[in-house]
Protein backbone atom coordinates (compact mmCIF):
# COMPACT_ATOMS: atom_id res chain seq x y z
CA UNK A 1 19.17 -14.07 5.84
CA UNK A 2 15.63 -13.21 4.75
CA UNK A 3 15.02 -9.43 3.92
CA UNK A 4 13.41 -7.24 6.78
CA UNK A 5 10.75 -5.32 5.60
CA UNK A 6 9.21 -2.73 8.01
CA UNK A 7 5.91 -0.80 7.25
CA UNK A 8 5.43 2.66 9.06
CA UNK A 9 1.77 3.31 10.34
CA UNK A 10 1.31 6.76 11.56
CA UNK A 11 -2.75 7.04 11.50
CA UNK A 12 -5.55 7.83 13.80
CA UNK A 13 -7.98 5.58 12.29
CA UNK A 14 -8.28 2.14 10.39
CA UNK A 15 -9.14 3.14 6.68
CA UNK A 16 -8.49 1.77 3.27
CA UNK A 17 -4.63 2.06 3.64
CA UNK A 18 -4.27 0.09 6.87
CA UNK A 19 -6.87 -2.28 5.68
CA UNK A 20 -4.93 -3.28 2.55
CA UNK A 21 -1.61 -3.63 4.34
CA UNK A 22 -2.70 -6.29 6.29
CA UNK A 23 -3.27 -8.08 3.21
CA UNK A 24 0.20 -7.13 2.21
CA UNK A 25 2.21 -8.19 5.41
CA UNK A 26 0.52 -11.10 5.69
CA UNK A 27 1.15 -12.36 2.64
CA UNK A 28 4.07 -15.62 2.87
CA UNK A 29 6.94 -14.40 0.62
CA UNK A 30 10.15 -16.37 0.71
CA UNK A 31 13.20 -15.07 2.56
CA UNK A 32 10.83 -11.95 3.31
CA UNK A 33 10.07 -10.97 7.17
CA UNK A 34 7.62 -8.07 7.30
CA UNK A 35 6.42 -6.16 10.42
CA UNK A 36 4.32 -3.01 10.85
CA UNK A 37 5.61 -0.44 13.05
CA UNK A 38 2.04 1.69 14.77
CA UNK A 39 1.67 5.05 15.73
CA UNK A 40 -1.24 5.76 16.73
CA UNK A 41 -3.67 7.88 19.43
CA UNK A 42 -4.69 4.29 21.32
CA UNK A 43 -4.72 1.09 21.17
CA UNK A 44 -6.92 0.28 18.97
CA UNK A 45 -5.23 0.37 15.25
CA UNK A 46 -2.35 -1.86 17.03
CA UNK A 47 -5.25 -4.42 18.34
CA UNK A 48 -6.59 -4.18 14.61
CA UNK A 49 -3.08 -5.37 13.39
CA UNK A 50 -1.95 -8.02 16.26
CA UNK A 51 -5.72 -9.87 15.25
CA UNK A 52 -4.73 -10.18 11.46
CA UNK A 53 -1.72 -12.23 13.08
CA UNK A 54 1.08 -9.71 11.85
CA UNK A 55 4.54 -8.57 13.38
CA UNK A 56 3.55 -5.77 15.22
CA UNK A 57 5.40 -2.97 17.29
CA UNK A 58 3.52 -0.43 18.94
CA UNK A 59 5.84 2.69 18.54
CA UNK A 60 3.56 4.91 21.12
CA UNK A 61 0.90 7.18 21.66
CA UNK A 62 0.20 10.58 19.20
CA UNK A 63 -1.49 13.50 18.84
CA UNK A 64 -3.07 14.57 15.73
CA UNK A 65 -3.74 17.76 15.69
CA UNK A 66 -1.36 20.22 13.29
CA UNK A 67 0.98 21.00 15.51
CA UNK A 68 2.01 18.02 16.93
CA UNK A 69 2.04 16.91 13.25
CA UNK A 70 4.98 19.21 12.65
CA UNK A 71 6.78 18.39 15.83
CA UNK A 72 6.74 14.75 14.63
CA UNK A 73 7.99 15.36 11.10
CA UNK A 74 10.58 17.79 12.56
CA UNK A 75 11.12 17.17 16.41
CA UNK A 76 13.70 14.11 17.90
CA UNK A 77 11.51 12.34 19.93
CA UNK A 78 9.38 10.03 17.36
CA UNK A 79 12.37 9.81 14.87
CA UNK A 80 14.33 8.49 17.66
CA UNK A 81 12.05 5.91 18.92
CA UNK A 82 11.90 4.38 15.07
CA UNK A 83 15.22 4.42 14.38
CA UNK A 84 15.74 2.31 17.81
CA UNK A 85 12.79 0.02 16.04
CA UNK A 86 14.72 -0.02 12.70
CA UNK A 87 18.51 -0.82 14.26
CA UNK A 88 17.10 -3.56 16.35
CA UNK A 89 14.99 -5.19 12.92
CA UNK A 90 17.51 -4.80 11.14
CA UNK A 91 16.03 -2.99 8.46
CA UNK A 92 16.49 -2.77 4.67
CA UNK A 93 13.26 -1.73 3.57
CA UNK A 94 11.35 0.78 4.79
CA UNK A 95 7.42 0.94 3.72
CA UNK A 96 5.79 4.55 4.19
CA UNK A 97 1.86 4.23 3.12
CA UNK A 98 0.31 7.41 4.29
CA UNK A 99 1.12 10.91 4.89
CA UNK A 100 1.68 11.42 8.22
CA UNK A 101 4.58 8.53 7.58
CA UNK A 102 6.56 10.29 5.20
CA UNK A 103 8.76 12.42 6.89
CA UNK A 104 8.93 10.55 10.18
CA UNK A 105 9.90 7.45 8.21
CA UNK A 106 12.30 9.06 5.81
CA UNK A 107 14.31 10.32 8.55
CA UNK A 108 14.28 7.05 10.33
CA UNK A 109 15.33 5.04 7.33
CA UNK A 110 17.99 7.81 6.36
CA UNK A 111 19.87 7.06 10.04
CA UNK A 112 19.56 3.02 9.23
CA UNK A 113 20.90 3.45 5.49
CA UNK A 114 17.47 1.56 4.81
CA UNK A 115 15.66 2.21 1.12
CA UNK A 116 12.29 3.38 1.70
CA UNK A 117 9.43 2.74 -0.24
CA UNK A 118 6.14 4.50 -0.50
CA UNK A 119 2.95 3.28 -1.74
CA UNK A 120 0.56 6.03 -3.00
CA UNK A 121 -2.86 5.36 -1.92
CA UNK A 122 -4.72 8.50 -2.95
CA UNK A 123 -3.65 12.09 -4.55
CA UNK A 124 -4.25 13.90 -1.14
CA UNK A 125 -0.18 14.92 -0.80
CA UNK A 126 0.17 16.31 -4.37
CA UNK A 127 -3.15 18.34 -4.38
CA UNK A 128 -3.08 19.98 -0.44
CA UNK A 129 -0.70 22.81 -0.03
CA UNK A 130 -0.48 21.96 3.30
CA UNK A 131 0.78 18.26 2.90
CA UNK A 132 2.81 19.09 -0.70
CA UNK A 133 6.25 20.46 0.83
CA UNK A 134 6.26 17.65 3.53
CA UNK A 135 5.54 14.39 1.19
CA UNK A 136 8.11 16.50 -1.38
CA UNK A 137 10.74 16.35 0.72
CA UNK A 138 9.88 12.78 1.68
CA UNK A 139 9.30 11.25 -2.21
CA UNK A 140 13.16 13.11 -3.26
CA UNK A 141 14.54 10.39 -1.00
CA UNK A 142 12.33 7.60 -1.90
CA UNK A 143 13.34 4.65 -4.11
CA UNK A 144 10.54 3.54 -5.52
CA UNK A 145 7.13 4.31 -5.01
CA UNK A 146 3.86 2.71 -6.43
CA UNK A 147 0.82 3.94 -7.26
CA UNK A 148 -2.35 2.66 -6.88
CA UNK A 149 -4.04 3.38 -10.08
CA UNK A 150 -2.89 5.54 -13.15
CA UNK A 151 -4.72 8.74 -11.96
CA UNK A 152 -2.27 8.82 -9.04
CA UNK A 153 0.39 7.85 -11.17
CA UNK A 154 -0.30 10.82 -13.78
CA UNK A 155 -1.17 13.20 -10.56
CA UNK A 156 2.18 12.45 -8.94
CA UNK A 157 3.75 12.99 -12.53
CA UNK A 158 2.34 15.96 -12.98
CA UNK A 159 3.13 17.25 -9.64
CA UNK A 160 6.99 15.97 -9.68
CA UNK A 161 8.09 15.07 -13.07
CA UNK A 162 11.39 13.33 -11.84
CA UNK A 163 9.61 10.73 -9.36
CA UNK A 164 7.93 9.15 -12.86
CA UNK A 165 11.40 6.63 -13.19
CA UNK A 166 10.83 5.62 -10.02
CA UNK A 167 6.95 5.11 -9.71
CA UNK A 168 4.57 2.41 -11.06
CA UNK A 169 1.33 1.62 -11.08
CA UNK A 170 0.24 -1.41 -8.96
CA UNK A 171 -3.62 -1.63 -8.56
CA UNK A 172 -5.20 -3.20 -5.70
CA UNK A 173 -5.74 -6.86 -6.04
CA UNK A 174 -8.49 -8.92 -5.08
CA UNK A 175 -8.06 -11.47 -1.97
CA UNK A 176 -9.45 -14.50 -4.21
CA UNK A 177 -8.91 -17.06 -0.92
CA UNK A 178 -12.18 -14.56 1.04
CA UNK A 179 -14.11 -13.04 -2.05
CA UNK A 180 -15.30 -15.73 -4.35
CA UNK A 181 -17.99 -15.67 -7.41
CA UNK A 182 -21.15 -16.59 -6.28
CA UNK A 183 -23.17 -19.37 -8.26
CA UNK A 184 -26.63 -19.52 -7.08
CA UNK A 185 -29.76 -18.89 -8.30
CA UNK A 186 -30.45 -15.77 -10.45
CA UNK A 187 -26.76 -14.66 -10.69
CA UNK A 188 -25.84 -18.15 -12.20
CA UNK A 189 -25.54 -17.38 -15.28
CA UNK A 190 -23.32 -14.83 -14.95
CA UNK A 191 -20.44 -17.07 -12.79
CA UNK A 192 -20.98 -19.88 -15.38
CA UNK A 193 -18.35 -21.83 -17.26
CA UNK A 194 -19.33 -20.59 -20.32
CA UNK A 195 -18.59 -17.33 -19.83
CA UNK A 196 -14.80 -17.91 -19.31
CA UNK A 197 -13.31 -15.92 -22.01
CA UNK A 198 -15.97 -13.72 -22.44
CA UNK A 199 -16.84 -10.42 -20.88
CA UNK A 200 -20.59 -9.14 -19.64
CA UNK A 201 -21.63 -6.22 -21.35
CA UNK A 202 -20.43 -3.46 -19.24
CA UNK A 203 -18.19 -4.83 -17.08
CA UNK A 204 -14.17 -4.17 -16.83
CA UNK A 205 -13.92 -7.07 -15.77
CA UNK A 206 -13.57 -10.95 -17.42
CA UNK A 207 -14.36 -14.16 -16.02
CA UNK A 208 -11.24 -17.06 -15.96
CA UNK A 209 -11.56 -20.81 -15.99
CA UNK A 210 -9.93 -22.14 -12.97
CA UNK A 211 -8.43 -26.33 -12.75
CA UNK A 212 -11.76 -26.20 -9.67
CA UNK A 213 -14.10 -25.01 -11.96
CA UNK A 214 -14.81 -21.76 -10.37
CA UNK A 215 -14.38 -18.85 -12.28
CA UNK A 216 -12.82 -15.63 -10.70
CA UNK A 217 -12.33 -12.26 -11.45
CA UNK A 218 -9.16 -10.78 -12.46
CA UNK A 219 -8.30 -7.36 -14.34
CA UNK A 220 -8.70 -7.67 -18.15
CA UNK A 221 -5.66 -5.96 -19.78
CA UNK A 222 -6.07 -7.56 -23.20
CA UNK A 223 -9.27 -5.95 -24.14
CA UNK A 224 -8.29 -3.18 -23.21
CA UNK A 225 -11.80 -1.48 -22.25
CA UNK A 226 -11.90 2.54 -21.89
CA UNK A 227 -10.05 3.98 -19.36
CA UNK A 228 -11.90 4.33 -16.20
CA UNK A 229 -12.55 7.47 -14.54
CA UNK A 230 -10.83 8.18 -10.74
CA UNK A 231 -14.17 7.47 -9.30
CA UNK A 232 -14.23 3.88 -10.63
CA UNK A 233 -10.29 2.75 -10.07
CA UNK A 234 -11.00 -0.42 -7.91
CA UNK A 235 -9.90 -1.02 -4.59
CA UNK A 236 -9.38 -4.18 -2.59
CA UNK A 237 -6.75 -6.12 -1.00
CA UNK A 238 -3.28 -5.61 -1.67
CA UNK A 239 -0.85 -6.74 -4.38
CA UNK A 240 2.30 -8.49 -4.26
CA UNK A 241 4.61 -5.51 -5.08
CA UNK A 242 7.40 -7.27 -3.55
CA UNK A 243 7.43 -10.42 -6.46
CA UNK A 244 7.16 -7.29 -8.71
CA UNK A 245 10.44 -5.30 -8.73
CA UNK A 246 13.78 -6.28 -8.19
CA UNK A 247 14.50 -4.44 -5.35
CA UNK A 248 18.05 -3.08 -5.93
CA UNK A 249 19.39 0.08 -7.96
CA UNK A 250 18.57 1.05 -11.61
């Protein structure tokens, strides 16, 4: 039976996070189904999902203005509708990637017995006061979480000491099959075959000779460059956290 897999969307707008998951559900994993539960204010987010081709179940209309935030962390009616969702998936995994997901999702997963997993996107929950005791209360029942970069990681650390067993860092990918090197003209020499195993002055990044004889971009962890600053952690498309971990307990 392949392992469900169901991300929680609770957003009023398509930013970096929903972006990136649809890189991430629509990746093929073996014995892996994956759909993406939406909340949103219209249609529009679950139109954005159901045209990259994913499993997609609208969960209904929100507000998002404070107080209906706190009715939804708190109140029965959203909670209820997800754990239907969950019960009728089947769910075993439960994939929380913003903020206004965290509660609702915990609770949801917490009725189904499913694990929940977070992914960390940005350092917003551990530095406002007003999202803190929410996402708190959300990350003490999470079983693993990844970060996005090591400034999250060492934010969240700071912030909760006891999350740092169960939190690693996962950067962004890049989608290699949509963003390619570009060999033409002026910027040839920089794509070129010779460069393979070197790395342009001031770039932290290398180029790697490919069977095709393209050269693409990956992270370079063995020359180990100086640590970048927040500003400059990449972003991109999403990677393959679930060929990562083994996804049972320590």
């Amino acid at each position: 039976m392949d392992l469900q897999v169901v991300h929680v969307v609770v957003a009023g707008e398509i930013g970096g996070a929903e972006r990136m998951l649809v890189d991430l559900a629509a990746a093929p994993l073996a014995h892996v189904h994956q759909a993406v539960v939406v909340f949103a204010p219209d249609e529009g987010l679950v139109r954005f999902f159901q045209e990259a081709g994913l499993d997609v179940i609208a969960g209904g209309r929100i507000r998002v203005h404070p107080l209906a935030e706190v009715w939804r962390a708190v109140g029965p009616t959203e909670v209820g509708r997800l754990t239907d969702i969950l019960t009728a998936r089947g769910a075993r995994l439960v994939h929380l990637h913003t903020f206004r997901s965290h509660v609702l999702g915990a609770r949801a997963a917490a009725r189904v017995r499913a694990r929940v997993i977070r992914t960390e996107h940005s350092t917003r929950v551990y530095t406002d006061p007003t999202c803190w005791p929410f996402s708190r209360w959300s990350l003490r029942r999470t079983a693993r979480a990844v970060a996005v970069s090591r400034h999250v990681l060492a934010t969240a650390c700071r912030k909760a000491p006891w999350i740092a067993s169960r939190m690693r860092v996962i950067p962004n990918g890049v989608d290699l099959t949509r963003f390619v090197p570009w060999r033409s003209t002026s910027w040839a020499m920089a794509w070129s075959d010779p460069l393979c195993n070197g790395w342009p002055a001031g770039w932290g990044w290398r180029t790697e000779c490919t069977s095709s004889g393209t050269s693409p971009i990956r992270a370079n962890t063995s020359l180990r460059p100086p640590p970048p600053s927040p500003a400059h952690e990449r972003k991109g498309s999403a990677s393959r956290c679930w060929r990562r971990w083994p996804w049972r307990d320590p």
